[in-house]
C-alpha atoms as a PDB file:
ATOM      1  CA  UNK A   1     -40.699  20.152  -2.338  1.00  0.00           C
ATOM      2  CA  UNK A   2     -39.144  17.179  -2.260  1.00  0.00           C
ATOM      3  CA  UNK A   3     -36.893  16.330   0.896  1.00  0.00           C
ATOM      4  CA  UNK A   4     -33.117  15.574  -0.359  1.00  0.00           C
ATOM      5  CA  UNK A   5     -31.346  12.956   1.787  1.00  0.00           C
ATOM      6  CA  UNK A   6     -27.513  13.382   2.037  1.00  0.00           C
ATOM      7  CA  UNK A   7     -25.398  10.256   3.442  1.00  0.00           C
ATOM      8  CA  UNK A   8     -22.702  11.099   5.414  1.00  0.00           C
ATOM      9  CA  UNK A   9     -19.881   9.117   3.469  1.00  0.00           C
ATOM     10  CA  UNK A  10     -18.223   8.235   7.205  1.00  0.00           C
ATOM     11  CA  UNK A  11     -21.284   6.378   8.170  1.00  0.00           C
ATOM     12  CA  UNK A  12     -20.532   3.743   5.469  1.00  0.00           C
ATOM     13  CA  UNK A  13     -17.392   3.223   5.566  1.00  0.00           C
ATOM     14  CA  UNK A  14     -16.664  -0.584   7.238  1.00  0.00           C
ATOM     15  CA  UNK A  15     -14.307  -3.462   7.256  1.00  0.00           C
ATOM     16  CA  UNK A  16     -16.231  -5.483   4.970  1.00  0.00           C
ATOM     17  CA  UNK A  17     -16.167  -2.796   2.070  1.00  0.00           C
ATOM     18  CA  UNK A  18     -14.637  -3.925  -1.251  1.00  0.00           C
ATOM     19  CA  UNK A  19     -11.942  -1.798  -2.053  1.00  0.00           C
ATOM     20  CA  UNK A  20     -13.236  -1.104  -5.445  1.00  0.00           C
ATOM     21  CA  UNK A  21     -16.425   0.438  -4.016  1.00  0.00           C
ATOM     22  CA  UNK A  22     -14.135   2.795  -1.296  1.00  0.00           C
ATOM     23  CA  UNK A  23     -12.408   4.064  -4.505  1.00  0.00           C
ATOM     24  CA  UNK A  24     -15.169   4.590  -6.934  1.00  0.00           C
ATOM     25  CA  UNK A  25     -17.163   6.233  -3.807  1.00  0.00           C
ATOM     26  CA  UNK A  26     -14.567   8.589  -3.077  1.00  0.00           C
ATOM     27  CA  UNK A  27     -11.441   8.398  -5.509  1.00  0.00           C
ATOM     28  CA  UNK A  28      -9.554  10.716  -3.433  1.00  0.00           C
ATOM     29  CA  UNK A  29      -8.277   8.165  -0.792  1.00  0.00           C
ATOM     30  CA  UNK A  30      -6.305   6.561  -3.446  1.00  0.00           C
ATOM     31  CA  UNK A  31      -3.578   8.955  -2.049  1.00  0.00           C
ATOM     32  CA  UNK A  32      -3.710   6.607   1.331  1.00  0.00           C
ATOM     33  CA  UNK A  33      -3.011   4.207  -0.973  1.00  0.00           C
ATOM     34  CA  UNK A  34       0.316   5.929  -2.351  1.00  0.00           C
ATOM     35  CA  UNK A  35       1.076   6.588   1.395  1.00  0.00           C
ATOM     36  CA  UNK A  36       0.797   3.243   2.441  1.00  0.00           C
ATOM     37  CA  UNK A  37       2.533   1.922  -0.261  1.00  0.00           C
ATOM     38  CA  UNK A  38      -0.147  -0.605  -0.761  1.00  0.00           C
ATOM     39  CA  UNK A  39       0.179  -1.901  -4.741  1.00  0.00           C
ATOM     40  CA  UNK A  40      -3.035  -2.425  -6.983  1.00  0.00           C
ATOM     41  CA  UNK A  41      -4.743  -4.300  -8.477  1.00  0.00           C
ATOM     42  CA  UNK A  42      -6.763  -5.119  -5.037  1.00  0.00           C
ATOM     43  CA  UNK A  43      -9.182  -7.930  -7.386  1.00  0.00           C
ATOM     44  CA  UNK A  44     -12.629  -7.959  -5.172  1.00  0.00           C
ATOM     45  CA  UNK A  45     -10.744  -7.793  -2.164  1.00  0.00           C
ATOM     46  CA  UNK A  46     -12.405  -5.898   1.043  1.00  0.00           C
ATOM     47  CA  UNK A  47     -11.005  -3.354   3.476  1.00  0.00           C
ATOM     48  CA  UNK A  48     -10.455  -5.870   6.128  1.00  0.00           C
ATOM     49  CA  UNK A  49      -8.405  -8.626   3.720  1.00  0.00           C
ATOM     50  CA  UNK A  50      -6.447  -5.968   2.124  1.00  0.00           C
ATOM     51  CA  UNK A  51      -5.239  -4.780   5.641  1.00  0.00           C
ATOM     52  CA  UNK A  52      -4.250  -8.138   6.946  1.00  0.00           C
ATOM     53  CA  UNK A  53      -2.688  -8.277   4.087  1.00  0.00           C
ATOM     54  CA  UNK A  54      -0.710  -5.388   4.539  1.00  0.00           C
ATOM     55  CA  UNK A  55      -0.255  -5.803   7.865  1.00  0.00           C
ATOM     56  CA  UNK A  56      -2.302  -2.915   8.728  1.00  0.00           C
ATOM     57  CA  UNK A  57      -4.524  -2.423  11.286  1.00  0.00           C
ATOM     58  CA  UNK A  58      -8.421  -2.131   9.321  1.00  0.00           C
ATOM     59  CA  UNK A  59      -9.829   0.225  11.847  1.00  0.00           C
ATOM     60  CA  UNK A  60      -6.756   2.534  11.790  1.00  0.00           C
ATOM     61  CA  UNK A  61      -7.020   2.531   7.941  1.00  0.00           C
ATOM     62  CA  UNK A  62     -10.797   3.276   8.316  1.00  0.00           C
ATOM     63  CA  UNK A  63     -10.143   6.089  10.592  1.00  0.00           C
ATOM     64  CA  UNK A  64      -7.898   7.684   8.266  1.00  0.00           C
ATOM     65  CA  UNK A  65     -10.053   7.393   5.305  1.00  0.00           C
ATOM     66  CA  UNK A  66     -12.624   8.944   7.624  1.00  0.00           C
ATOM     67  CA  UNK A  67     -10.364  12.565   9.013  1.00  0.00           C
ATOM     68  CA  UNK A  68      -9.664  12.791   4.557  1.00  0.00           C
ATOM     69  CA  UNK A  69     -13.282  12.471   3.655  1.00  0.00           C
ATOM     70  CA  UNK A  70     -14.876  14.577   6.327  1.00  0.00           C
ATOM     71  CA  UNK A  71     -12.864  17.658   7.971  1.00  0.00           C
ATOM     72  CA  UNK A  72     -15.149  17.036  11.104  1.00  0.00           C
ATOM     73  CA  UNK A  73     -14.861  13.797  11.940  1.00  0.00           C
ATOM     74  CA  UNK A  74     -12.749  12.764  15.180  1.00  0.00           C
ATOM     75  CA  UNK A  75     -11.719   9.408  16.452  1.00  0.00           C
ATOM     76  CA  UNK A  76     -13.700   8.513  19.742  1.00  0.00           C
ATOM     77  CA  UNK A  77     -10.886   7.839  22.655  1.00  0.00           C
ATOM     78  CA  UNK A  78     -12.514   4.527  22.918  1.00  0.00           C
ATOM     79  CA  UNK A  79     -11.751   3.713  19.017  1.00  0.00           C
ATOM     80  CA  UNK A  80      -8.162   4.457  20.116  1.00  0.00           C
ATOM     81  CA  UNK A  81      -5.785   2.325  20.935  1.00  0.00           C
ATOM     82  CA  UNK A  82      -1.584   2.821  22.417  1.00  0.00           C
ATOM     83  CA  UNK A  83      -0.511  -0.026  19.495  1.00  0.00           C
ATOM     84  CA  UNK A  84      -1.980   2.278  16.900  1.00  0.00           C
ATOM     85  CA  UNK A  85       0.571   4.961  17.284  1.00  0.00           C
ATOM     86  CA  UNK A  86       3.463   3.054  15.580  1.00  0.00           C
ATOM     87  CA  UNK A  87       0.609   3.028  12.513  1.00  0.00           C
ATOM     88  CA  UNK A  88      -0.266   6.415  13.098  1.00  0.00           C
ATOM     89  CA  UNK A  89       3.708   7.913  12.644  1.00  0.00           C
ATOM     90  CA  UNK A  90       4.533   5.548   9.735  1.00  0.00           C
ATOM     91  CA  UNK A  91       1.823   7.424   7.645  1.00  0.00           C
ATOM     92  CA  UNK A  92       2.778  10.601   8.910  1.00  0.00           C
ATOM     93  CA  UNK A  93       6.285   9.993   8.304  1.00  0.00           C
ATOM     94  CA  UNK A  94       4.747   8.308   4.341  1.00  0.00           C
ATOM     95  CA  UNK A  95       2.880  11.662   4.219  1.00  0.00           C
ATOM     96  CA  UNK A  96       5.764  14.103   4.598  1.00  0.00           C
ATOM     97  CA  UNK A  97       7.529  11.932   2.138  1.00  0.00           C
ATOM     98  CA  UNK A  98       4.129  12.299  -0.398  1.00  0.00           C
ATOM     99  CA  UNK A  99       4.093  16.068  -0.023  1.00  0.00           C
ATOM    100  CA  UNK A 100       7.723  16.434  -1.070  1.00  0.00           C
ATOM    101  CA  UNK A 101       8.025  13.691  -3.958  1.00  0.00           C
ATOM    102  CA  UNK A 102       4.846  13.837  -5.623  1.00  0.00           C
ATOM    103  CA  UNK A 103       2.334  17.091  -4.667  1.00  0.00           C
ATOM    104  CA  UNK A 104       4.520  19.918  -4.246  1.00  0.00           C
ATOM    105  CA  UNK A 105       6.774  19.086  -7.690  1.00  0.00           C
ATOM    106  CA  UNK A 106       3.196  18.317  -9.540  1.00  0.00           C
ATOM    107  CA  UNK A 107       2.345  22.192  -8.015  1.00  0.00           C
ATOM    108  CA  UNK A 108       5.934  23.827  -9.514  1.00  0.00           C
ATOM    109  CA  UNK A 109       5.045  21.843 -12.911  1.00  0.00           C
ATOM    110  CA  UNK A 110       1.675  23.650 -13.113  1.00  0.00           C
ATOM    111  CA  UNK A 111       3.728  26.797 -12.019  1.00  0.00           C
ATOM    112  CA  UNK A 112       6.148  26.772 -14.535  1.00  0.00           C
ATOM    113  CA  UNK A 113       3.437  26.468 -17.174  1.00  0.00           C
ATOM    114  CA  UNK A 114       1.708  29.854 -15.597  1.00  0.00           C
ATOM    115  CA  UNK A 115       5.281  31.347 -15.490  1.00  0.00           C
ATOM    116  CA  UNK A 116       5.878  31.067 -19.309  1.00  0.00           C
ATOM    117  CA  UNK A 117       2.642  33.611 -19.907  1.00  0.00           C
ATOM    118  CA  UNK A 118       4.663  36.211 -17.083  1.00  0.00           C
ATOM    119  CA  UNK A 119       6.946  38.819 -17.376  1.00  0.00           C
ATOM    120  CA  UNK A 120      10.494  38.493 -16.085  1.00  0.00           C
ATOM    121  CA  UNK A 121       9.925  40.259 -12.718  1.00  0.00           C
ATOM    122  CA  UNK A 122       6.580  38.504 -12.053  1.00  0.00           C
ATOM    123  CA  UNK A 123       8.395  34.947 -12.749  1.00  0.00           C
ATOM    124  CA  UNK A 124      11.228  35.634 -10.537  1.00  0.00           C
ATOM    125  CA  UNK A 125       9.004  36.688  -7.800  1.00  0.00           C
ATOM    126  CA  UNK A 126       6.911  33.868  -7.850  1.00  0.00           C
ATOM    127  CA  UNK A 127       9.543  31.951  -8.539  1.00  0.00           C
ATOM    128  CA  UNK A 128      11.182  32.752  -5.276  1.00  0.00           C
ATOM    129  CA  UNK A 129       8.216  33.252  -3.250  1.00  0.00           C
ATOM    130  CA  UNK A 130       7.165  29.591  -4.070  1.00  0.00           C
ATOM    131  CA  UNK A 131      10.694  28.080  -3.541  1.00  0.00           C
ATOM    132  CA  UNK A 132      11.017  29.445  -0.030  1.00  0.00           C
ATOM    133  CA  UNK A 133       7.423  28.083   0.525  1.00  0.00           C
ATOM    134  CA  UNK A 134       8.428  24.555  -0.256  1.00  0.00           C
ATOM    135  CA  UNK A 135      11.539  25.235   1.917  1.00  0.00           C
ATOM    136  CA  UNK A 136       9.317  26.290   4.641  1.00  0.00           C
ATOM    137  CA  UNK A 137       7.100  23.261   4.268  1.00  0.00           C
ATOM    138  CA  UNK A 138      10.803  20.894   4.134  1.00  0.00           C
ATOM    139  CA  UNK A 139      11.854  22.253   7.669  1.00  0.00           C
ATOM    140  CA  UNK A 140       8.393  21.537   9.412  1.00  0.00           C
ATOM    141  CA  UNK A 141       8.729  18.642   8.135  1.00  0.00           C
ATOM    142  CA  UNK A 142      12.029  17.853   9.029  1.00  0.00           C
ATOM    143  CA  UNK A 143      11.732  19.356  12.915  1.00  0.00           C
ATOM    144  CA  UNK A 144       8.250  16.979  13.291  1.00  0.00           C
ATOM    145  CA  UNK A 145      10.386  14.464  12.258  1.00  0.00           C
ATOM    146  CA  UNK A 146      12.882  14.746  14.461  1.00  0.00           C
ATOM    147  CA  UNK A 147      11.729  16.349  17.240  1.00  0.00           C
ATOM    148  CA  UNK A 148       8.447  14.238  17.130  1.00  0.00           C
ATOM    149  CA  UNK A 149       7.807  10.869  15.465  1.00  0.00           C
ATOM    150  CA  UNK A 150      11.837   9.665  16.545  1.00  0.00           C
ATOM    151  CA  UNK A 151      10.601  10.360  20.060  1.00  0.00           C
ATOM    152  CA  UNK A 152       7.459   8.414  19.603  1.00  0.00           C
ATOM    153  CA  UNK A 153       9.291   5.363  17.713  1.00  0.00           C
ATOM    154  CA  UNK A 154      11.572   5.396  21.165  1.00  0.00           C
ATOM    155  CA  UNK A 155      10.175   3.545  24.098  1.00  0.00           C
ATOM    156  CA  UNK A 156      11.938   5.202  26.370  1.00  0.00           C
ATOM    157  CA  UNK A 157      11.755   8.685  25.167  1.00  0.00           C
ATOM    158  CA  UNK A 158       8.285   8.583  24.931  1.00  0.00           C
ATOM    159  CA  UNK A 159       7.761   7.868  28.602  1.00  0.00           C
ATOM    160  CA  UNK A 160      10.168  11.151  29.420  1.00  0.00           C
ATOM    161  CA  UNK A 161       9.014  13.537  26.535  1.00  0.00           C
ATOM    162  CA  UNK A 162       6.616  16.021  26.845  1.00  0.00           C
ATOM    163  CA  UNK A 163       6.216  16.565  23.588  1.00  0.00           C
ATOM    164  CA  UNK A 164       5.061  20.002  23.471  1.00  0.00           C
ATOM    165  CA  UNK A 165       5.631  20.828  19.826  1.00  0.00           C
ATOM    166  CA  UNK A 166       2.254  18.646  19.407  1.00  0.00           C
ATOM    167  CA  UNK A 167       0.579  21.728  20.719  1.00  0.00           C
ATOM    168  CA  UNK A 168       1.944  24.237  18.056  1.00  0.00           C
ATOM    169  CA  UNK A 169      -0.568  25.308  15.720  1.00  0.00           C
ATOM    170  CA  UNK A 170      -0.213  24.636  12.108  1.00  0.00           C
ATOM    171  CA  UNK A 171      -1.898  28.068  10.989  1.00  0.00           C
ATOM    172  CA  UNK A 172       1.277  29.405   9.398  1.00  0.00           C
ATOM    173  CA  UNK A 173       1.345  26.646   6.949  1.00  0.00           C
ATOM    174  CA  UNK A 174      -2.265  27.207   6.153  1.00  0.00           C
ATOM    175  CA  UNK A 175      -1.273  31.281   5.472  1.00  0.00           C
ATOM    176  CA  UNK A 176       1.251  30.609   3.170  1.00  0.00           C
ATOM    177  CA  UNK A 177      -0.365  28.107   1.174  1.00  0.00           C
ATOM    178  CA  UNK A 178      -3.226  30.341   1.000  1.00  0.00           C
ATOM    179  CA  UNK A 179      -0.951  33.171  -0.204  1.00  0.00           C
ATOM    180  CA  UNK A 180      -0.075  31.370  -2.777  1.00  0.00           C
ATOM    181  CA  UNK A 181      -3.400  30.738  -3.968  1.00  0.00           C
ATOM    182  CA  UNK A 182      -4.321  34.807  -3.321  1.00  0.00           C
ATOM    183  CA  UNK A 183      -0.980  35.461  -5.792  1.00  0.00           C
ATOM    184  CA  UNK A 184      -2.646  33.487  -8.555  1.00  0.00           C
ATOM    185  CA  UNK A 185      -5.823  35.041  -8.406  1.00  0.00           C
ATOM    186  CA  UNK A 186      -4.762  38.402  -8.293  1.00  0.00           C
ATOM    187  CA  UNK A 187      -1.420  39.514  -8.914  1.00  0.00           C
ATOM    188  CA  UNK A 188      -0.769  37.186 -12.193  1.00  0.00           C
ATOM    189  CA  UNK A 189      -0.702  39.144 -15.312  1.00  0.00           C
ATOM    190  CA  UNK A 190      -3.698  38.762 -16.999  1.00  0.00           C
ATOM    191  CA  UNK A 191      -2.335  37.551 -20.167  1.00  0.00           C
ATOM    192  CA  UNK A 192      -1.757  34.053 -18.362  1.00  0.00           C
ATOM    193  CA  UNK A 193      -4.683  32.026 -19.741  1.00  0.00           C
ATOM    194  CA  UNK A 194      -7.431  31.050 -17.190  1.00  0.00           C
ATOM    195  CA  UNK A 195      -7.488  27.291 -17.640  1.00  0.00           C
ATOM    196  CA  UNK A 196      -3.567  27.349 -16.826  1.00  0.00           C
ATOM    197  CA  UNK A 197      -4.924  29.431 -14.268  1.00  0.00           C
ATOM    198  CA  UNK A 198      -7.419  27.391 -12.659  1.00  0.00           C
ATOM    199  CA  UNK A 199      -5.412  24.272 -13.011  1.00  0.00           C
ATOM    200  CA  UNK A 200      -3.274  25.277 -10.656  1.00  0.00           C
ATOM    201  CA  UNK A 201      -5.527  27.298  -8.125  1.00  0.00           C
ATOM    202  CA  UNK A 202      -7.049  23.224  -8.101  1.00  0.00           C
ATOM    203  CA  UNK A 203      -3.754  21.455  -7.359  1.00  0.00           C
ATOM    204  CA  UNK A 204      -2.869  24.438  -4.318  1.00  0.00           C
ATOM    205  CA  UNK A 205      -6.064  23.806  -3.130  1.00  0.00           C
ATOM    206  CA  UNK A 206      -5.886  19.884  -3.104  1.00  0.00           C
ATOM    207  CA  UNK A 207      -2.691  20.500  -1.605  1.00  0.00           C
ATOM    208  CA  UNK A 208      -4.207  22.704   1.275  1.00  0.00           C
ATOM    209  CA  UNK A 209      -6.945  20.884   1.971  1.00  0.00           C
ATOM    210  CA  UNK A 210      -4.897  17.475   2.405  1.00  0.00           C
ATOM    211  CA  UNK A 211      -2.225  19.610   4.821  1.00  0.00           C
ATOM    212  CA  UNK A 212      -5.177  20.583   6.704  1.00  0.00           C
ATOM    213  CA  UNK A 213      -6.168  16.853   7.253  1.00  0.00           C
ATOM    214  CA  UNK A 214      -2.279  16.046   7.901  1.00  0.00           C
ATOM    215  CA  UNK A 215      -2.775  18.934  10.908  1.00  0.00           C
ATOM    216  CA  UNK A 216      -6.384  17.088  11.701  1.00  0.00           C
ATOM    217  CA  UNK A 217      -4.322  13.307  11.997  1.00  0.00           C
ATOM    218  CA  UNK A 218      -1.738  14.949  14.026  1.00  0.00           C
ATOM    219  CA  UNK A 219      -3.867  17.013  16.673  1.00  0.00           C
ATOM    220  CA  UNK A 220      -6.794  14.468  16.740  1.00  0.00           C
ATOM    221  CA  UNK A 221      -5.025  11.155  16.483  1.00  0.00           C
ATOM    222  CA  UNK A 222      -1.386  11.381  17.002  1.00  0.00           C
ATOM    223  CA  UNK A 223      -2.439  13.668  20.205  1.00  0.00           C
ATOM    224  CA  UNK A 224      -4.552  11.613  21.974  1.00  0.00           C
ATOM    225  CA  UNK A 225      -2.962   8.714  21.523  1.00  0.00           C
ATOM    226  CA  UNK A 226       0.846   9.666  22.921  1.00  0.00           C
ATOM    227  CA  UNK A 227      -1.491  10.861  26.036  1.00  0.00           C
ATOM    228  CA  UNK A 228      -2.922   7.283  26.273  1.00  0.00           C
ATOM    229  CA  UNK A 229       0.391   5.960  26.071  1.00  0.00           C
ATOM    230  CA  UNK A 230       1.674   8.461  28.479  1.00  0.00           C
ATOM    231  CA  UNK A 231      -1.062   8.089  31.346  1.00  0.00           C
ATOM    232  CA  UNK A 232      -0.354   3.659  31.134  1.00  0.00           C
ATOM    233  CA  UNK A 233       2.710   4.465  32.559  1.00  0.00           C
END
């Protein structure tokens, strides 16, 4: 039998990657892209030039593309630096403002198609159930927000903080979203069609997944890196 070798896609990620080969590689860190606000067309530009270009530090940008492509993958302390973390909470902050412009509307459009096959109790309670789930996910947002990254972005405050809300888990996010997903695979009526379905069982589970790598940059970047900051002083 033949031995099959599998590349781990972190290992080749570098500075002196061109753009277009990080994106046809792996298509789905196009969304850092969105985040980052950084505009195509890149030409035959690498990782490095596109950065300076942006103004963005190239091995911060690499470490994110790393904690999206693998859900194992943490930052070394030694990779870390304290000047990242003004990086780190502007794509937090770009994040939070992805989730609720583009991926949770692009969820209740799939939704509403799936709702049109339901009967009026089943598309209220959905409905609802997704509405306070979005509302859920707005406050979280909101409390990091405030109660977080304006700490961080404050000199001062940062020194005095203990930020302590770092330490909350993130599981209850991770329960709803997966009770939405449970909802569509077993309490829709079956006369919804299955590749209306599956559609959006895909999107909830892009969704999930990339929430679970927002909870990954948080614990294993943001983390360590206010406790770097913290122990200079």
């Amino acid at each position: 039998m033949n031995k099959i070798n599998i590349v781990d896609p972190v290992s080749m990620l570098s500075p002196d990657m061109k753009l277009f080969e990080l994106i046809d590689s792996h298509p789905s860190l196009l969304s850092i892209f969105l985040r980052l606000d950084i505009s195509l067309p890149f030409g035959d530009v690498s990782v490095e030039e596109i950065c300076r270009r942006e103004g963005y530090p190239s091995d911060l940008f690499l470490m994110l593309c790393a904690m999206h492509l693998s859900s194992t993958y943490r930052p070394s302390d030694e990779l870390l630096r304290v000047d990242m973390l003004k990086g780190v909470v502007a794509y937090l902050r770009a994040s939070h403002r992805y989730y609720i412009g583009y991926m949770l509307p692009h969820v209740a459009s799939h939704l509403d198609k799936v709702l049109e096959h339901c009967d009026m109790i089943s598309e209220r309670a959905l409905r609802s159930f997704y509405k306070d789930y979005v509302g859920f996910l707005a406050t979280h947002f909101e409390e990091e927000e405030r109660n977080i990254f304006s700490l961080i972005e404050c000199p001062e405050a940062r020194v005095s903080s203990d930020f302590s809300m770092l330490e909350a888990p993130h599981g209850d996010i991770d329960d709803r979203t997966n009770d939405i997903a449970s909802l569509v695979f077993k309490s829709l009526p079956e006369q919804v069609p299955t590749p209306l379905r599956c559609t959006m069982l895909d999107h909830i589970y892009m969704l999930r997944d990339d929430l679970r790598r927002h909870s990954d940059i948080e614990m294993y970047l943001l983390r360590p890196l206010v406790a770097k900051f913290k122990n200079t002083k």
